[in-house]
Protein backbone atom coordinates (compact mmCIF):
# COMPACT_ATOMS: atom_id res chain seq x y z
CA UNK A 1 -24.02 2.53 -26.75
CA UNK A 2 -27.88 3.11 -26.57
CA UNK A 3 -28.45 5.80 -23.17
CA UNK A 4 -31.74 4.92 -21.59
CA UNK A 5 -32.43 7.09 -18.46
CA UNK A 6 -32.00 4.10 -16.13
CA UNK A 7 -28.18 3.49 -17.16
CA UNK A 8 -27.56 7.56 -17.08
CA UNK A 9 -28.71 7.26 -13.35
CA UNK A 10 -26.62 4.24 -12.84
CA UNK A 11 -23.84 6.13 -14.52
CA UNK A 12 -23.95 9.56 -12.11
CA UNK A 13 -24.46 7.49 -9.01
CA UNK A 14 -21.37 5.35 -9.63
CA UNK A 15 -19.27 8.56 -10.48
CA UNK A 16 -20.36 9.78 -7.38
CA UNK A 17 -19.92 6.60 -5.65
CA UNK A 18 -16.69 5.86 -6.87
CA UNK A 19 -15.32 9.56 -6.54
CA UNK A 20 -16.14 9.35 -3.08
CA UNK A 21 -14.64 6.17 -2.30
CA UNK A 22 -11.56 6.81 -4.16
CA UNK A 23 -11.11 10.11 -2.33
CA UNK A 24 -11.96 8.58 1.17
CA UNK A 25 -9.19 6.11 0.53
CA UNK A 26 -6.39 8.69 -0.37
CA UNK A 27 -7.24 10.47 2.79
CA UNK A 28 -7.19 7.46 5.07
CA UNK A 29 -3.82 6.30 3.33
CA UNK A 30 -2.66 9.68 4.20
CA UNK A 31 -3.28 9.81 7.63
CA UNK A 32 -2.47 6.20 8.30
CA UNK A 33 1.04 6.57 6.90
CA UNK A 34 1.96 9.78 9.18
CA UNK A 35 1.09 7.48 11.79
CA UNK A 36 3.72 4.33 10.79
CA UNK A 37 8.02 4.84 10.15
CA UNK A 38 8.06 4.24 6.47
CA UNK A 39 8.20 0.83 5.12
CA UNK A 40 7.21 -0.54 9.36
CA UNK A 41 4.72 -1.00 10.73
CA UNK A 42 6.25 0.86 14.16
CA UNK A 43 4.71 3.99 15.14
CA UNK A 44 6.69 6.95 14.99
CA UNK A 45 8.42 7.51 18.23
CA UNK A 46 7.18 11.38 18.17
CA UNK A 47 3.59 11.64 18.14
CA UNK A 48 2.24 11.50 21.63
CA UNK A 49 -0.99 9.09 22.30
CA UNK A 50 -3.81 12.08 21.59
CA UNK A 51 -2.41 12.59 18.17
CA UNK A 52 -2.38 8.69 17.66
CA UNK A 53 -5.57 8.16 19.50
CA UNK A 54 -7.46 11.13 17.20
CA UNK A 55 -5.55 9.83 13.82
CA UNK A 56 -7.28 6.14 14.42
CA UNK A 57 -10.53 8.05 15.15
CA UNK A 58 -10.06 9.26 12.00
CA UNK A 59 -9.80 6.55 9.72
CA UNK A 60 -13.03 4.77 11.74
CA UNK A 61 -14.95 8.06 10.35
CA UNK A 62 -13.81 8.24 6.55
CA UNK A 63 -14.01 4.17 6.99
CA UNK A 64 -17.99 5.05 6.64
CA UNK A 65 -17.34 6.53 3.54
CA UNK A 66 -15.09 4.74 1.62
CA UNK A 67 -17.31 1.22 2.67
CA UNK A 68 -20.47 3.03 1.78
CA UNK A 69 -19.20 4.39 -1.51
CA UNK A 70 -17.20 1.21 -2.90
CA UNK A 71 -20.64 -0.85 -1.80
CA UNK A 72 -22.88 1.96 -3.91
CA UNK A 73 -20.37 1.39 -6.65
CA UNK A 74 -20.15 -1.63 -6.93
CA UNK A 75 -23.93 -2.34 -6.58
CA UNK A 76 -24.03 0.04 -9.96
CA UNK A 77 -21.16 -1.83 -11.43
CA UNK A 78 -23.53 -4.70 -11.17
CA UNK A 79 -26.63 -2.66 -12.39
CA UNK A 80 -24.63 -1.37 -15.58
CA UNK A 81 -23.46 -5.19 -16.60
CA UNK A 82 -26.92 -5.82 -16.24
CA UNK A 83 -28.09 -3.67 -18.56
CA UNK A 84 -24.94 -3.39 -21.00
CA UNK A 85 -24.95 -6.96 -21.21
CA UNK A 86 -25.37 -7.46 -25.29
CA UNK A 87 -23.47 -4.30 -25.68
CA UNK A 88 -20.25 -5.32 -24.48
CA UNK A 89 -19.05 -6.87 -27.53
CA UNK A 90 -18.75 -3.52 -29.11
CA UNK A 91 -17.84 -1.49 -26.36
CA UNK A 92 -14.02 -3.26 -25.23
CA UNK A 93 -13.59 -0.41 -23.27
CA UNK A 94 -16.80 -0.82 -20.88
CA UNK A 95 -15.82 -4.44 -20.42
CA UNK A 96 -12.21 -4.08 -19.85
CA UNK A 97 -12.99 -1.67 -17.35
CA UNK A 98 -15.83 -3.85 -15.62
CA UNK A 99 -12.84 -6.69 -15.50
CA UNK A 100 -10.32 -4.79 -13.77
CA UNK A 101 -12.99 -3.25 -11.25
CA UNK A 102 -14.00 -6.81 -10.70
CA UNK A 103 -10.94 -8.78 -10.41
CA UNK A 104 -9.92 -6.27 -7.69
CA UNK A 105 -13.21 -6.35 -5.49
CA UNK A 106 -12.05 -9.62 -3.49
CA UNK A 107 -8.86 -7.50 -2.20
CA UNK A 108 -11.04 -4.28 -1.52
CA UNK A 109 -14.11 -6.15 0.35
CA UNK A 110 -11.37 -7.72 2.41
CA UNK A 111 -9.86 -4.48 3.46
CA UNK A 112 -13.53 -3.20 3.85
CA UNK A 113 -14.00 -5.88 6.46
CA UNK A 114 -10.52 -4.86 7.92
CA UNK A 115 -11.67 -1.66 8.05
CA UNK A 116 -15.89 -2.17 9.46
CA UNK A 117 -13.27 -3.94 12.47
CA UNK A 118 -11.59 -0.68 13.08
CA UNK A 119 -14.85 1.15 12.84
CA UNK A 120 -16.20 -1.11 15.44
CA UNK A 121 -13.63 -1.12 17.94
CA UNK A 122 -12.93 2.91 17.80
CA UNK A 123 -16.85 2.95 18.79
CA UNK A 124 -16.71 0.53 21.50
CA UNK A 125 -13.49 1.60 23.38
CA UNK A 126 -13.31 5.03 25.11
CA UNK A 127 -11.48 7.35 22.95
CA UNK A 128 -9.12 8.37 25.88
CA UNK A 129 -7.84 4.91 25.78
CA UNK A 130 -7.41 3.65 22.22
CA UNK A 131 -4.01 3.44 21.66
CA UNK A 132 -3.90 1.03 24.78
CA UNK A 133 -6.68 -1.80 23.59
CA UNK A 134 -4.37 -4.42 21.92
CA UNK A 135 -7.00 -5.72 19.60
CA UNK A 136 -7.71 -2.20 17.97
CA UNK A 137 -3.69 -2.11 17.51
CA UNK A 138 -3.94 -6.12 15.62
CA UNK A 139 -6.40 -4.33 13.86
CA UNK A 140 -4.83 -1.81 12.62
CA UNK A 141 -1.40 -2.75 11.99
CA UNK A 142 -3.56 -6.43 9.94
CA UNK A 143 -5.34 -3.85 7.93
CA UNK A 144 -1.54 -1.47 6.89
CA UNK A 145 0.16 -4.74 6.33
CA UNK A 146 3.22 -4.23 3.82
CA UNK A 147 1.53 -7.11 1.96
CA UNK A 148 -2.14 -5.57 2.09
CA UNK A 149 -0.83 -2.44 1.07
CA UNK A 150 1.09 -3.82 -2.08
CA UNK A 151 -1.96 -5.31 -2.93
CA UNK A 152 -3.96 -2.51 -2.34
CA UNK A 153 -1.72 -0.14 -4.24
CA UNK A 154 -2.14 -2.33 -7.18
CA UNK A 155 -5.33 -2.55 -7.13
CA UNK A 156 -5.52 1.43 -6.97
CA UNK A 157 -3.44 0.94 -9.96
CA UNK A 158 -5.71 -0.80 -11.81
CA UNK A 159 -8.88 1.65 -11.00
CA UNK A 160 -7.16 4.57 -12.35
CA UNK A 161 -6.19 1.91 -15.57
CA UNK A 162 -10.41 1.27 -15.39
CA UNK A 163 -11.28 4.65 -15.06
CA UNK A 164 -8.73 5.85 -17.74
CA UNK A 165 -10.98 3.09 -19.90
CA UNK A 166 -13.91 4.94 -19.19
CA UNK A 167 -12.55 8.71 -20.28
CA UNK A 168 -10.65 7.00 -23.62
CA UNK A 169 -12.76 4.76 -24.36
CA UNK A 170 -10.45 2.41 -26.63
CA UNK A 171 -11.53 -0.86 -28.08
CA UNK A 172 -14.76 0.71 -29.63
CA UNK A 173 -16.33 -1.29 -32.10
CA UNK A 174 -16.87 0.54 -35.01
C-alpha cells in the first residue's frame, strides 16, 4: 500500500478518533451498568438519588466524546476508502476491516442519537432533580435496552475483529 502524507494523517486521526471513542464507550458501559440489577433494567435499590443523579451526569459528559470521536472516525473511514479505493483488491485486510466498521455504523449512529437525547435532557433539567424527569428515565433505560445492548456488544465485537484486521493484516495480496 502506497503512504502518501494525506492517508498517514487520515490514519493518526482515526487512531486517535477511534481510541477515544472506544475508550469513552467502555467507561460509559461501566458506569451505566453499576447503575442497573444485572440483566434489568431496575435500578439498584441501594444507591441513593445523588449517586444516580451524578452517574447520568456522567454518561451526558463522556456522551461528547464518544459522539465526537465515532463521527471523526468515521468521517476518516470515509476519507481512507476514498483514497484506498484501487488498492483494496490487494489489501483484504483494509477492506474487511472497512466492512465490519461499516455494517455496524447504523447500530452505533442510533445509539449516538440515543445518547445526543441524554446529553440534551441532563442539560436542560436541573441536576438536583434528574432522577425525577420521566423522559430522561425513557431515555435512558431506551438507550441500555437488553436488545440495544446485545447489539451493541456485537458490534464491539466486531471492532476489535476490524481492528485485529488492521494489526494482522491477513488477506495481503502478494
Amino acid at each position: 500500500m502506497k503512504n502518501t502524507n494525506v492517508l498517514k494523517a487520515f490514519l493518526a486521526v482515526f487512531f486517535f478518533a477511534v481510541s477515544m471513542w472506544f475508550g469513552g464507550g467502555i467507561i460509559r458501559n461501566a458506569i451505566a451498568f453499576d447503575l442497573f440489577i444485572p440483566g434489568t433494567l431496575e435500578l439498584k435499590p441501594f444507591l441513593n438519588i445523588q449517586q444516580i443523579n451524578y452517574s447520568i451526569r456522567l454518561m451526558g459528559i463522556t456522551s461528547y466524546y464518544t459522539i465526537i470521536g465515532y463521527i471523526v472516525s468515521f468521517i476518516c473511514a470515509v476519507g481512507i476508502v476514498v483514497l484506498q479505493s484501487s488498492q483494496l483488491k490487494k489489501s483484504g485486510w483494509l477492506f474487511m476491516a472497512l466492512v465490519l466498521f461499516f455494517l455496524c455504523s447504523p447500530i452505533e449512529f442510533y445509539q449516538m442519537y440515543l445518547d445526543a437525547k441524554l446529553v440534551y435532557l441532563t442539560n436542560t433539567i436541573d441536576f438536583v432533580s434528574l432522577l425525577q424527569a420521566d423522559k430522561l428515565l425513557i431515555v435512558f433505560r431506551e438507550r441500555f435496552d437488553p436488545r440495544l445492548t446485545a447489539a451493541g456488544f456485537l458490534t464491539f465485537l466486531s471492532y476489535i475483529t476490524a481492528l485485529l484486521f488492521l494489526a494482522w493484516q491477513p488477506l495481503k495480496a502478494k
